[in-house]
C-alpha atoms as a PDB file:
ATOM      1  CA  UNK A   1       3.567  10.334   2.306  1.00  0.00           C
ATOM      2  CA  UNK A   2       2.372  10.375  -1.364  1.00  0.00           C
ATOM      3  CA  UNK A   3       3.871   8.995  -4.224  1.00  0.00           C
ATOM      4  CA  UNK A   4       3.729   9.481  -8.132  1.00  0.00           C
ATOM      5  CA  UNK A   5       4.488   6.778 -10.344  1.00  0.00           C
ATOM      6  CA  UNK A   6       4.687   7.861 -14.391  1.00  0.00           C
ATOM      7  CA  UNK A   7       3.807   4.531 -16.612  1.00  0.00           C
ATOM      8  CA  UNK A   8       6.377   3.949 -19.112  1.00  0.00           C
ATOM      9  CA  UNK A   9       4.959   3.753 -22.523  1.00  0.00           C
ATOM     10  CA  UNK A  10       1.562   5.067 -21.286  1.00  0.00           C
ATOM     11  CA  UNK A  11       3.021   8.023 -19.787  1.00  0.00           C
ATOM     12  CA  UNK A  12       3.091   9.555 -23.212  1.00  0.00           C
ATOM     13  CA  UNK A  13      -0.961   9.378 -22.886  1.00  0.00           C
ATOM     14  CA  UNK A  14      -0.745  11.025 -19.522  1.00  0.00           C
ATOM     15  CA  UNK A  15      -1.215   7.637 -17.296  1.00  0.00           C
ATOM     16  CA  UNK A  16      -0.165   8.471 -14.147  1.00  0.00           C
ATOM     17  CA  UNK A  17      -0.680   6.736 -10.262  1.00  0.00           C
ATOM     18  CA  UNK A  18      -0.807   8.551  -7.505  1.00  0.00           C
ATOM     19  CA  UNK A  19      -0.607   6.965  -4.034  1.00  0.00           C
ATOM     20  CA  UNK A  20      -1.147   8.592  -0.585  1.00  0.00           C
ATOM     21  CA  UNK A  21      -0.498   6.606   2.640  1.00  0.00           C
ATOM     22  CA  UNK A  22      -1.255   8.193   5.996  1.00  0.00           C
ATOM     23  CA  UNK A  23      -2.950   7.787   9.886  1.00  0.00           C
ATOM     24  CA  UNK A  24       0.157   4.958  10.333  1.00  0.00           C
ATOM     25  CA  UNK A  25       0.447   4.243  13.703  1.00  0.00           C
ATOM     26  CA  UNK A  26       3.442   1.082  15.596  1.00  0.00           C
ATOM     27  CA  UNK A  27       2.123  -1.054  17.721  1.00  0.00           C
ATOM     28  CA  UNK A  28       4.301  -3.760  19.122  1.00  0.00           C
ATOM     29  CA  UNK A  29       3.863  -6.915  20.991  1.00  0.00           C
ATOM     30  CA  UNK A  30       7.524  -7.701  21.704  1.00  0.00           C
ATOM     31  CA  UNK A  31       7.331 -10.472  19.373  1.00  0.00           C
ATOM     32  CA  UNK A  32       6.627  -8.145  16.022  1.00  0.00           C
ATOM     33  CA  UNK A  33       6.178  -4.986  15.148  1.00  0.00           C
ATOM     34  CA  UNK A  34       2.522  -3.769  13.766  1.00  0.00           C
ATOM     35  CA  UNK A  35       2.021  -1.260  11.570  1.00  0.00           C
ATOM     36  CA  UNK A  36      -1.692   0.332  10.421  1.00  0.00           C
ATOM     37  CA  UNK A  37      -2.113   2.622   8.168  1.00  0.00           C
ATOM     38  CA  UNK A  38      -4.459   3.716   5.314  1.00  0.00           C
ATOM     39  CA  UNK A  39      -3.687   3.686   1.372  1.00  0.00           C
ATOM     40  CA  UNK A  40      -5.248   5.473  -1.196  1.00  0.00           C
ATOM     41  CA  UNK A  41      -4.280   4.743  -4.747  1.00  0.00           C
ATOM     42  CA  UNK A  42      -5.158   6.788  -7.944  1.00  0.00           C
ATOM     43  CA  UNK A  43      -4.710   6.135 -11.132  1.00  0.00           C
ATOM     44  CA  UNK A  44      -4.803   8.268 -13.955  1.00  0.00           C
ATOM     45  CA  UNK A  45      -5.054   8.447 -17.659  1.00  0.00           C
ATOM     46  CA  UNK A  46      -5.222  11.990 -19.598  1.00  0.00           C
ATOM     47  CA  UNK A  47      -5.411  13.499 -16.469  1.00  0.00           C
ATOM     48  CA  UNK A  48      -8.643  12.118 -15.743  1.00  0.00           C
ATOM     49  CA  UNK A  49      -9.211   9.823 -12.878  1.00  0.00           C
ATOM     50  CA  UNK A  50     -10.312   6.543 -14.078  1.00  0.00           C
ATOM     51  CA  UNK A  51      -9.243   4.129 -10.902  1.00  0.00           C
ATOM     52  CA  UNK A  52      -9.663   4.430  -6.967  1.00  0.00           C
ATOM     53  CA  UNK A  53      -8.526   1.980  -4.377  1.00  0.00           C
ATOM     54  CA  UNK A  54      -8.855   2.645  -0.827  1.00  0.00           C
ATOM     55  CA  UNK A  55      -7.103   0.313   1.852  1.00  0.00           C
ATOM     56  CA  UNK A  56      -6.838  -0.396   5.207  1.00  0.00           C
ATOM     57  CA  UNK A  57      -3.102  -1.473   5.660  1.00  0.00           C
ATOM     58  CA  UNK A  58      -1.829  -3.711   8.180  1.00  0.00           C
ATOM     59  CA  UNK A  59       1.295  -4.455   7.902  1.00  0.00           C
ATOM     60  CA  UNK A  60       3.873  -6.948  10.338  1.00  0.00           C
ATOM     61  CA  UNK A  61       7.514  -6.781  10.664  1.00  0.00           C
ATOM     62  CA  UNK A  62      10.127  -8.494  12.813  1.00  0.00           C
ATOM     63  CA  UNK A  63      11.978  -6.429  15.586  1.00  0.00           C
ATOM     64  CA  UNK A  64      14.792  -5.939  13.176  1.00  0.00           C
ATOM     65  CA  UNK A  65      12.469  -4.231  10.639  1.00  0.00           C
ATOM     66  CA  UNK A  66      11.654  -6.689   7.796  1.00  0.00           C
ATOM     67  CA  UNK A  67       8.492  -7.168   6.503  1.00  0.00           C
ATOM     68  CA  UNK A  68       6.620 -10.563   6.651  1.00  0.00           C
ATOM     69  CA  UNK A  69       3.075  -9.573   6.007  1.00  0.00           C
ATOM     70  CA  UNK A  70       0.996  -7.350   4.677  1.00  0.00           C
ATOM     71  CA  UNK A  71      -3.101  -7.048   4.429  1.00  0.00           C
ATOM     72  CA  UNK A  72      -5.043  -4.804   2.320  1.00  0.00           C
ATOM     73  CA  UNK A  73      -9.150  -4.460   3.004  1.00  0.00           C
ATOM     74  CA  UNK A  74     -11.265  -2.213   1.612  1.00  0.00           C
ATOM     75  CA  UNK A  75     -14.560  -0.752   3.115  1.00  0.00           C
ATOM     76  CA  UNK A  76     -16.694  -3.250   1.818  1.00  0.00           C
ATOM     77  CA  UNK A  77     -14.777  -5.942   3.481  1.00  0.00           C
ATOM     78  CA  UNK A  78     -13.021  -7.465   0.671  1.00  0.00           C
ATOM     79  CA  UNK A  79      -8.954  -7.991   1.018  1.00  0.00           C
ATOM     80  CA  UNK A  80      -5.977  -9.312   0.228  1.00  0.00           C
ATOM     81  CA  UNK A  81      -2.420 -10.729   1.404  1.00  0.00           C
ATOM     82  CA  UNK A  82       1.146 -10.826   1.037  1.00  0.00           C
ATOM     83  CA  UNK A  83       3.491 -13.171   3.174  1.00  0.00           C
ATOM     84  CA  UNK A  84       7.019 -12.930   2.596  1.00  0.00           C
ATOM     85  CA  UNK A  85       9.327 -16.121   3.575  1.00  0.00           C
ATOM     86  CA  UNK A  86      12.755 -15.952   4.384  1.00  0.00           C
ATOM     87  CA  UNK A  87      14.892 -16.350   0.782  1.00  0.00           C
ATOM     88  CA  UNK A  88      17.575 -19.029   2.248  1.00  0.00           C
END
């Protein structure tokens, strides 16, 4: 799957991002579903690429399909994550 994203204002300057997920595999334990998957992100400005992010995705969701968690490493090791809580 890849995705384009135009940037508002900057668009006018040609800013673009570009994102490309793929390899995603499901794994599940019976308690949650797993999902892995690698993310590249681009980013763009007068058609010239000036940003590169490359991530490891793993991502968690309940049997019924919402997400509760999401990590992002890169190569070097480095990552970061998103837990979602139940809005009551």
């Amino acid at each position: 799957m890849e995705i384009n994203f135009d940037s508002g204002l900057l668009d006018f300057f040609g800013s673009q991002t570009r994102i490309k997920i793929h390899g995603r595999t499901l794994q599940s334990n019976g308690a949650v579903n797993v999902i892995k998957s690698k993310v590249n992100v681009n980013a763009y400005a007068f058609g010239i690429r000036i940003k590169r992010y490359n991530y490891t995705v793993i991502e968690k969701l309940t049997l019924k399909g919402v997400l509760i968690f999401q990590k992002f490493t890169e190569k070097e090791g480095s990552y970061f994550t998103m837990e979602y809580k139940k809005q009551e």
